[in-house]
PDB file of N, CA and C in Angstrom:
ATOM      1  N   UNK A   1      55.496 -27.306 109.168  1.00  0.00           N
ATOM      2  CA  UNK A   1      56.195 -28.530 108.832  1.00  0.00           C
ATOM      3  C   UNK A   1      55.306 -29.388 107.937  1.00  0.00           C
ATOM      4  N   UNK A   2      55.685 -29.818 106.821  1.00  0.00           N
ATOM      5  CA  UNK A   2      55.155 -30.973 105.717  1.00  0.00           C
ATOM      6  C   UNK A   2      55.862 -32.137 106.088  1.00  0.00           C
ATOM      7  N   UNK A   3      54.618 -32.949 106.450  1.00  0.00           N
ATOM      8  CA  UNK A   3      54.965 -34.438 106.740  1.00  0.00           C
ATOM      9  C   UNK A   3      54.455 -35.295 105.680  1.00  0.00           C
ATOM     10  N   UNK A   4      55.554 -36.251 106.075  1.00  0.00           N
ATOM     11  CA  UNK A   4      55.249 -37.365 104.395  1.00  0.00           C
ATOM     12  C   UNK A   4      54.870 -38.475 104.815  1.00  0.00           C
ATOM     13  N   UNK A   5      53.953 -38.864 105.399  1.00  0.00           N
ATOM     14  CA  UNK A   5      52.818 -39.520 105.216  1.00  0.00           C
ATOM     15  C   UNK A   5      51.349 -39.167 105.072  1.00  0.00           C
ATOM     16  N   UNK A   6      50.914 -40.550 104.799  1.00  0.00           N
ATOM     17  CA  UNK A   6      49.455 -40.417 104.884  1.00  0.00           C
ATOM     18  C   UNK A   6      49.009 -41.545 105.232  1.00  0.00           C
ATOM     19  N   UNK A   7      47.237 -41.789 105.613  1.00  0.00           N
ATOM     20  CA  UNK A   7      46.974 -42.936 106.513  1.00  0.00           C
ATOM     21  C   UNK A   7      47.449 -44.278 105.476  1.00  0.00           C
ATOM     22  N   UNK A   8      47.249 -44.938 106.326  1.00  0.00           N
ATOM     23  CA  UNK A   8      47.469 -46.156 105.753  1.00  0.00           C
ATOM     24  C   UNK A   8      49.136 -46.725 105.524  1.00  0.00           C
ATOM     25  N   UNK A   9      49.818 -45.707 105.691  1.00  0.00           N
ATOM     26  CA  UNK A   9      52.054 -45.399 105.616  1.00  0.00           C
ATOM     27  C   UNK A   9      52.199 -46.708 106.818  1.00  0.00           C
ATOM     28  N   UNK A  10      52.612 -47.705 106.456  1.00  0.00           N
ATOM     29  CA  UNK A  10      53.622 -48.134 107.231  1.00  0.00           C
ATOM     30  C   UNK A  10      54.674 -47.603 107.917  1.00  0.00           C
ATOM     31  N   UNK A  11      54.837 -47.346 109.529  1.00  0.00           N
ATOM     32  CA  UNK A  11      55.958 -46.392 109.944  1.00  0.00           C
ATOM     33  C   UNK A  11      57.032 -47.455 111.013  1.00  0.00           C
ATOM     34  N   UNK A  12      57.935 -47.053 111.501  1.00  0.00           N
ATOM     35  CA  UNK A  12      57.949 -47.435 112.672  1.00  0.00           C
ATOM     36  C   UNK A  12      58.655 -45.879 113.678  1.00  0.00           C
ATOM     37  N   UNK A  13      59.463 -46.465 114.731  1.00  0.00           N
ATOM     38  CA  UNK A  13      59.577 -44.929 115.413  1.00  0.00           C
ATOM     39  C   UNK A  13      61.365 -45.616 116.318  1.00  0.00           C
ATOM     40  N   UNK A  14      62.399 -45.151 115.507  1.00  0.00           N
ATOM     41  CA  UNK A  14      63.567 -45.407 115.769  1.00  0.00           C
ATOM     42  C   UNK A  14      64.068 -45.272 117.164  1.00  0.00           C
ATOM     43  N   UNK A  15      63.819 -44.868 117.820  1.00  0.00           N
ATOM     44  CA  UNK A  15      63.735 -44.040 119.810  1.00  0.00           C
ATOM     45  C   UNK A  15      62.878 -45.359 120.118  1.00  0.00           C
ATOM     46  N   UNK A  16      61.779 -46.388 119.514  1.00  0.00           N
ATOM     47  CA  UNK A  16      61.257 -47.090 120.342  1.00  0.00           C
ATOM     48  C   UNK A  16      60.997 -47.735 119.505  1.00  0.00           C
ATOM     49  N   UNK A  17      61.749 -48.892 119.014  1.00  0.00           N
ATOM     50  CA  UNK A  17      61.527 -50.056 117.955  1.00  0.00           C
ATOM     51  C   UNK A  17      60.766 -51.360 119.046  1.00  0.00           C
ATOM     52  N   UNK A  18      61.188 -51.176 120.232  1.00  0.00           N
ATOM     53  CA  UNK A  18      59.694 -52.069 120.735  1.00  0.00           C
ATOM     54  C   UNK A  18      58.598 -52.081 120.393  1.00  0.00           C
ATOM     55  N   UNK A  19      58.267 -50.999 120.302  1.00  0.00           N
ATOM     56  CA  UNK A  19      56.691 -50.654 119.737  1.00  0.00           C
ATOM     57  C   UNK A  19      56.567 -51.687 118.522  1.00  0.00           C
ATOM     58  N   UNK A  20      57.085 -51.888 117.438  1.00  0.00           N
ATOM     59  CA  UNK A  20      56.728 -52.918 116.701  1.00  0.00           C
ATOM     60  C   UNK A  20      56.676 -51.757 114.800  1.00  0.00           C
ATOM     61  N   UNK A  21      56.056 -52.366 113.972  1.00  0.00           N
ATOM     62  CA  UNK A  21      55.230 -51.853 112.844  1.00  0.00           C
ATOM     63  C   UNK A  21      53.696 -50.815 113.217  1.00  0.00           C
ATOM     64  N   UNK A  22      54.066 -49.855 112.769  1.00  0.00           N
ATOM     65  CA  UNK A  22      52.680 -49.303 112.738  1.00  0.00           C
ATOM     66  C   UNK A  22      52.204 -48.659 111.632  1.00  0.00           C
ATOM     67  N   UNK A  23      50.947 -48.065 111.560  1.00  0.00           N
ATOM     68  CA  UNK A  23      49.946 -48.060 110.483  1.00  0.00           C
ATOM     69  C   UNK A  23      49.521 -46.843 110.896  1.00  0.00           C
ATOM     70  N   UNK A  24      49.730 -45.635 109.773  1.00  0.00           N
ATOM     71  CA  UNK A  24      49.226 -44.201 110.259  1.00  0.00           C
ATOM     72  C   UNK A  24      47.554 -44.259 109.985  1.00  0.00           C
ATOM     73  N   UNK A  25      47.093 -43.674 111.086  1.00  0.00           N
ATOM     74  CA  UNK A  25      45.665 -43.817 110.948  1.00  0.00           C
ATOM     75  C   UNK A  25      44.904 -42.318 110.855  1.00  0.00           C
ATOM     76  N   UNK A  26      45.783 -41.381 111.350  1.00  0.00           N
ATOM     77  CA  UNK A  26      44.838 -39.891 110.691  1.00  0.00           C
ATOM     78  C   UNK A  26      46.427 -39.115 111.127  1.00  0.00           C
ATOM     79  N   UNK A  27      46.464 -37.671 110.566  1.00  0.00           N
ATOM     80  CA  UNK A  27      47.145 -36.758 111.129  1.00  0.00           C
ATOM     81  C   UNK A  27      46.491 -35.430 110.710  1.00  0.00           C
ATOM     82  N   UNK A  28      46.553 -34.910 111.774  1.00  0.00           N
ATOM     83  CA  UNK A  28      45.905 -33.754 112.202  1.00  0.00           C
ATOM     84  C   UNK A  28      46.482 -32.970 112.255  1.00  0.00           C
ATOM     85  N   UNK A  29      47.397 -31.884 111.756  1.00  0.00           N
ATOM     86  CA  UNK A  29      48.531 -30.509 111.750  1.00  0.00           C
ATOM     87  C   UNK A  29      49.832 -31.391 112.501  1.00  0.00           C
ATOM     88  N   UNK A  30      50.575 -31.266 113.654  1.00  0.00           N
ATOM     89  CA  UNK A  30      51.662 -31.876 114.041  1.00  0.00           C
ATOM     90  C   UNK A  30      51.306 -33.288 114.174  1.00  0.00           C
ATOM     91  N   UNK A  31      50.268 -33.690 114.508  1.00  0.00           N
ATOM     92  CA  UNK A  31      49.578 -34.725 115.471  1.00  0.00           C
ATOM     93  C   UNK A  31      49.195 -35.976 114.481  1.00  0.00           C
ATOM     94  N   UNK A  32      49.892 -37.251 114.724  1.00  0.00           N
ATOM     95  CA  UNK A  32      49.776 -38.345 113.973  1.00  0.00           C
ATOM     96  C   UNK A  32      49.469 -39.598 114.773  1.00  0.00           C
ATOM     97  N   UNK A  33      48.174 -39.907 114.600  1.00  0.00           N
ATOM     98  CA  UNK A  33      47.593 -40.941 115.231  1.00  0.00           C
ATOM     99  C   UNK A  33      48.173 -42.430 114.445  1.00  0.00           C
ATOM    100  N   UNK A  34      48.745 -43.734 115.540  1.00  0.00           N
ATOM    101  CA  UNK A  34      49.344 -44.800 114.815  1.00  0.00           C
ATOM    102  C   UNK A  34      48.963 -45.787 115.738  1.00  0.00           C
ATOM    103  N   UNK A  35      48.539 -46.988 115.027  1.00  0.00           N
ATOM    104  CA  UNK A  35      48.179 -48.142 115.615  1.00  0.00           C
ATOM    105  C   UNK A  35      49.549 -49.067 115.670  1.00  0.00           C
ATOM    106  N   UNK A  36      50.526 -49.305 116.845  1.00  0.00           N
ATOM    107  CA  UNK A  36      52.160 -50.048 116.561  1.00  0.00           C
ATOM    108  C   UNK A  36      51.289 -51.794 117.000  1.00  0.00           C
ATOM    109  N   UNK A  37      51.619 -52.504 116.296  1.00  0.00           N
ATOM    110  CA  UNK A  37      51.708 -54.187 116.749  1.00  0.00           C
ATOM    111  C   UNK A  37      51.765 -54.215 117.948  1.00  0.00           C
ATOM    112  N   UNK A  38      52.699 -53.552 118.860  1.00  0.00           N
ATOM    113  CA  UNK A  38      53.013 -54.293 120.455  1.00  0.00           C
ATOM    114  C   UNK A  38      52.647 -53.230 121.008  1.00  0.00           C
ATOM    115  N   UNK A  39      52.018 -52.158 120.949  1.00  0.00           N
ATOM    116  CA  UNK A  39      51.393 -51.206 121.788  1.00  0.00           C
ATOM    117  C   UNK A  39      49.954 -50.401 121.624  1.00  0.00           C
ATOM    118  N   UNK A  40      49.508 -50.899 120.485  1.00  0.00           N
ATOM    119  CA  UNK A  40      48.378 -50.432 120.232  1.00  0.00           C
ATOM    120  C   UNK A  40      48.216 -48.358 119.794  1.00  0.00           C
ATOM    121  N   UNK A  41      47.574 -48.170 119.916  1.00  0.00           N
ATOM    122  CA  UNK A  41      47.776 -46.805 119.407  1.00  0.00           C
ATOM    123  C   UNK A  41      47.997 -45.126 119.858  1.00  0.00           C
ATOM    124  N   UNK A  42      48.673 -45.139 118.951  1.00  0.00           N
ATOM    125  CA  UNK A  42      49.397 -43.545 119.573  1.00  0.00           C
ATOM    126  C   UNK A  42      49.538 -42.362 119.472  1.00  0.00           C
ATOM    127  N   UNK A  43      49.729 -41.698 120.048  1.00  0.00           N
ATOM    128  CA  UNK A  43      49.632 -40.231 119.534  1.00  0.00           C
ATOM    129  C   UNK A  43      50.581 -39.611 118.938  1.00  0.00           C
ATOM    130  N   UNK A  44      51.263 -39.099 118.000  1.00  0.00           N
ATOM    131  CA  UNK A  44      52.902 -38.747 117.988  1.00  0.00           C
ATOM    132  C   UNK A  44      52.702 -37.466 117.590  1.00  0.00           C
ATOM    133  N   UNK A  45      53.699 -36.916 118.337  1.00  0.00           N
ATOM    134  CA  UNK A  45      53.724 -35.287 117.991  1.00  0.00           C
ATOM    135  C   UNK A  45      55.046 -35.082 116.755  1.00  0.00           C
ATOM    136  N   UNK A  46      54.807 -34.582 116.013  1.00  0.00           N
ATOM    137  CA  UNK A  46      56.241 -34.793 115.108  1.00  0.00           C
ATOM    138  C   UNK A  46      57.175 -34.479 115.563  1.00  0.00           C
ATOM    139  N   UNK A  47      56.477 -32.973 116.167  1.00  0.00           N
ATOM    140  CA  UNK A  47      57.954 -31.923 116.893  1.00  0.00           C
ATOM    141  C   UNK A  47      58.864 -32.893 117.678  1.00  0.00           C
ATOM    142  N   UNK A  48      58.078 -33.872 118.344  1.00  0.00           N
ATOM    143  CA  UNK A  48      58.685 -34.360 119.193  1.00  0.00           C
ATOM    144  C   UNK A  48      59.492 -36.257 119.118  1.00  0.00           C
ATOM    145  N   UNK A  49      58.789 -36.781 118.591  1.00  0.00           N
ATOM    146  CA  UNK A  49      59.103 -38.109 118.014  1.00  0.00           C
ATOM    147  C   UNK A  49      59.333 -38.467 116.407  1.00  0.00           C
ATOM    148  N   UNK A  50      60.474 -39.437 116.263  1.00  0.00           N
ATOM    149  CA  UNK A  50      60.867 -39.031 115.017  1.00  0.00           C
ATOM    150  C   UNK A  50      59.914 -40.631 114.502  1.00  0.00           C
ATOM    151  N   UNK A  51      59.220 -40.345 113.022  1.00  0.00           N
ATOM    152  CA  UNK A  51      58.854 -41.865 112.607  1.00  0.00           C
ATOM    153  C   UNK A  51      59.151 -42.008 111.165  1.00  0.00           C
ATOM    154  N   UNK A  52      59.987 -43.360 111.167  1.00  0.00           N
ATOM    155  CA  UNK A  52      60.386 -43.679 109.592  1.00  0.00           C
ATOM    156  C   UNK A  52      58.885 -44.333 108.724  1.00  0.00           C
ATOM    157  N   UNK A  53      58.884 -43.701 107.616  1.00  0.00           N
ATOM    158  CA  UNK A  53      58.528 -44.565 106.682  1.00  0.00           C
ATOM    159  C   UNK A  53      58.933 -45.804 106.281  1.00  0.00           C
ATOM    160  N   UNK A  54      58.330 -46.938 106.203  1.00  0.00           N
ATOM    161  CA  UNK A  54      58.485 -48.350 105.530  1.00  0.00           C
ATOM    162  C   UNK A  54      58.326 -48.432 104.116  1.00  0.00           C
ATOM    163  N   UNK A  55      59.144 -48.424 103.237  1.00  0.00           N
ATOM    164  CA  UNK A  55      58.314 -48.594 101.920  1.00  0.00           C
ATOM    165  C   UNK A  55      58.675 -50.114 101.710  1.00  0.00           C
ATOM    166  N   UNK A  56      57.820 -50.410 100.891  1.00  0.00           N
ATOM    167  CA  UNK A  56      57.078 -51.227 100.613  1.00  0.00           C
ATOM    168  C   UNK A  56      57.820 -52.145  99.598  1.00  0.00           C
TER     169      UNK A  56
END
């Protein structure tokens, strides 16, 4: 799977818009580390959680 971000992508994550704005901070093969405003930071598996891009 090719994912379209990279660090620094504004995301958020539609299944949990509580979480707030977040900020991709590394991704690692499935695995996308994100710092959200109201939860601090996370792990997201792609397979498993879906996250929009913000553009800008």
């Amino acid at each position: 799977m090719i994912l379209d971000f990279e660090p620094g992508d504004k995301v958020f994550c539609p299944e949990n818009k509580d979480w707030g704005i977040g900020q991709v901070q590394s991704i690692i093969k499935e695995k996308i580390t994100v710092n959200f405003q109201n939860v601090g930071k996370k792990v997201i598996y792609s397979d498993n959680i879906k996250l929009e891009k913000i553009n800008d």
